[in-house]
Protein backbone atom coordinates (compact mmCIF):
# COMPACT_ATOMS: atom_id res chain seq x y z
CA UNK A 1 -33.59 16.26 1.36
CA UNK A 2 -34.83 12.81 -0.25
CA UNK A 3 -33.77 9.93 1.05
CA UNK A 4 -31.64 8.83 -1.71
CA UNK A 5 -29.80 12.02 -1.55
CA UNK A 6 -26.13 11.25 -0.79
CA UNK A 7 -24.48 13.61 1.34
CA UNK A 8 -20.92 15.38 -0.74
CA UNK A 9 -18.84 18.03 0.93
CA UNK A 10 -16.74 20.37 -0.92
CA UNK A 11 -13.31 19.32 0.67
CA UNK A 12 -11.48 22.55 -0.03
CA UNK A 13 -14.70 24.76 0.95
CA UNK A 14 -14.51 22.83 4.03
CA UNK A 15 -10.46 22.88 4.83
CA UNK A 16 -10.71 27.01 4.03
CA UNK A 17 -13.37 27.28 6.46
CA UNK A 18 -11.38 25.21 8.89
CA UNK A 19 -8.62 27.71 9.06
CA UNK A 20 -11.16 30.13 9.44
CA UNK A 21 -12.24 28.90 12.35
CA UNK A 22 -9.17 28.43 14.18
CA UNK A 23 -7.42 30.46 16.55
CA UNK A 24 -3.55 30.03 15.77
CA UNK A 25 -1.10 30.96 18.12
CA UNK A 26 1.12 34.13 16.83
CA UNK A 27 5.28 33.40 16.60
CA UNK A 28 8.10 35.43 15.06
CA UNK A 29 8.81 31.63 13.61
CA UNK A 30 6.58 31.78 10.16
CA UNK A 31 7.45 28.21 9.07
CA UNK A 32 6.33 26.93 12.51
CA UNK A 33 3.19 28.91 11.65
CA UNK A 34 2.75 28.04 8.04
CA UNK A 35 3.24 24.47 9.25
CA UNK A 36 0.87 24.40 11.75
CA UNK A 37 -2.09 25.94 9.27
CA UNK A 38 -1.27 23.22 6.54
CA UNK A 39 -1.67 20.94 8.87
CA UNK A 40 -4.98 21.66 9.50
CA UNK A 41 -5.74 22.15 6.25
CA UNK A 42 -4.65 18.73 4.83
CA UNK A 43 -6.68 17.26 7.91
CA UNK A 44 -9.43 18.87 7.29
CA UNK A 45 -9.41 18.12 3.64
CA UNK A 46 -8.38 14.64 3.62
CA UNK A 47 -11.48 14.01 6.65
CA UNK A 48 -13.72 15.34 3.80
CA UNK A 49 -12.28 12.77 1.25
CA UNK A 50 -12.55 10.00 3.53
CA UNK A 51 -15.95 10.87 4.56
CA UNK A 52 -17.27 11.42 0.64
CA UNK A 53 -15.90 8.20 -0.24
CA UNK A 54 -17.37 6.32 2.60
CA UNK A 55 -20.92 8.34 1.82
CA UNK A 56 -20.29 7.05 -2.01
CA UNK A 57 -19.63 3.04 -0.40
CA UNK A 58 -23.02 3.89 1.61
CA UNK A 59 -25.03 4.36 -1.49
CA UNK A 60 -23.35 1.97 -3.82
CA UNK A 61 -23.63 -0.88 -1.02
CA UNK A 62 -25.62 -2.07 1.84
CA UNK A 63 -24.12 -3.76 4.75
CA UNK A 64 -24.31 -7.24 5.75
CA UNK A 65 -28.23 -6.81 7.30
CA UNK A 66 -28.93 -4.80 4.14
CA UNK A 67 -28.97 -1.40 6.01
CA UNK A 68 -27.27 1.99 4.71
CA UNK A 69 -25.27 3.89 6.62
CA UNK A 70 -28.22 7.10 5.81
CA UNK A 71 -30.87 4.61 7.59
CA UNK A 72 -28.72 4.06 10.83
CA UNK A 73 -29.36 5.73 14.06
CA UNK A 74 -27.21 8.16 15.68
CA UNK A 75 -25.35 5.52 18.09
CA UNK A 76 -25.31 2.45 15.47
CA UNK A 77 -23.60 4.97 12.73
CA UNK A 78 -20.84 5.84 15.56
CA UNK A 79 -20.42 2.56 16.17
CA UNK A 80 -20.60 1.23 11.85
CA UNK A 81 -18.13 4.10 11.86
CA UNK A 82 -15.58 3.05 13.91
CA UNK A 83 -15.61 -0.40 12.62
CA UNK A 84 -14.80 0.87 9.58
CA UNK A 85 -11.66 3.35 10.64
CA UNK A 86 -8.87 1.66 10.07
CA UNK A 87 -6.27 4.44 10.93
């Protein structure tokens, strides 16, 4: 992949797969059921938004020391991360 190369995930590829993935518990209670796999597919695709736009902000901006997020290393990304979650 060239450098360059922003990074875009499909956010309802990703939110189906999700679900996929996950073991839900079985219940005579559908709407508790429905709820719960909704849930996880919002999360899952609203992560994916959050993550394209910051991957978008990466390439249309460098940081402060002039370094995109793509150039960081594994523990300064975590950390460039989490200054920038503001849930």
């Amino acid at each position: 992949m060239a450098e360059e190369q922003k990074t875009q995930i499909d956010p309802d590829t990703f939110a189906y797969q999700a679900l996929s993935t996950i073991h839900f518990r079985e219940s005579v209670d559908y709407e508790a059921q429905l709820k719960e796999r909704l849930t996880v597919f919002l999360m899952a695709k609203y992560l994916v938004d959050d993550f394209n736009h910051l991957e978008d902000q990466s390439f249309a901006a460098s940081d402060a020391a002039g370094v995109t997020l793509s150039k960081l290393g594994f523990n300064d990304l975590l950390a460039k991360i989490s200054e920038l979650n503001h849930y």
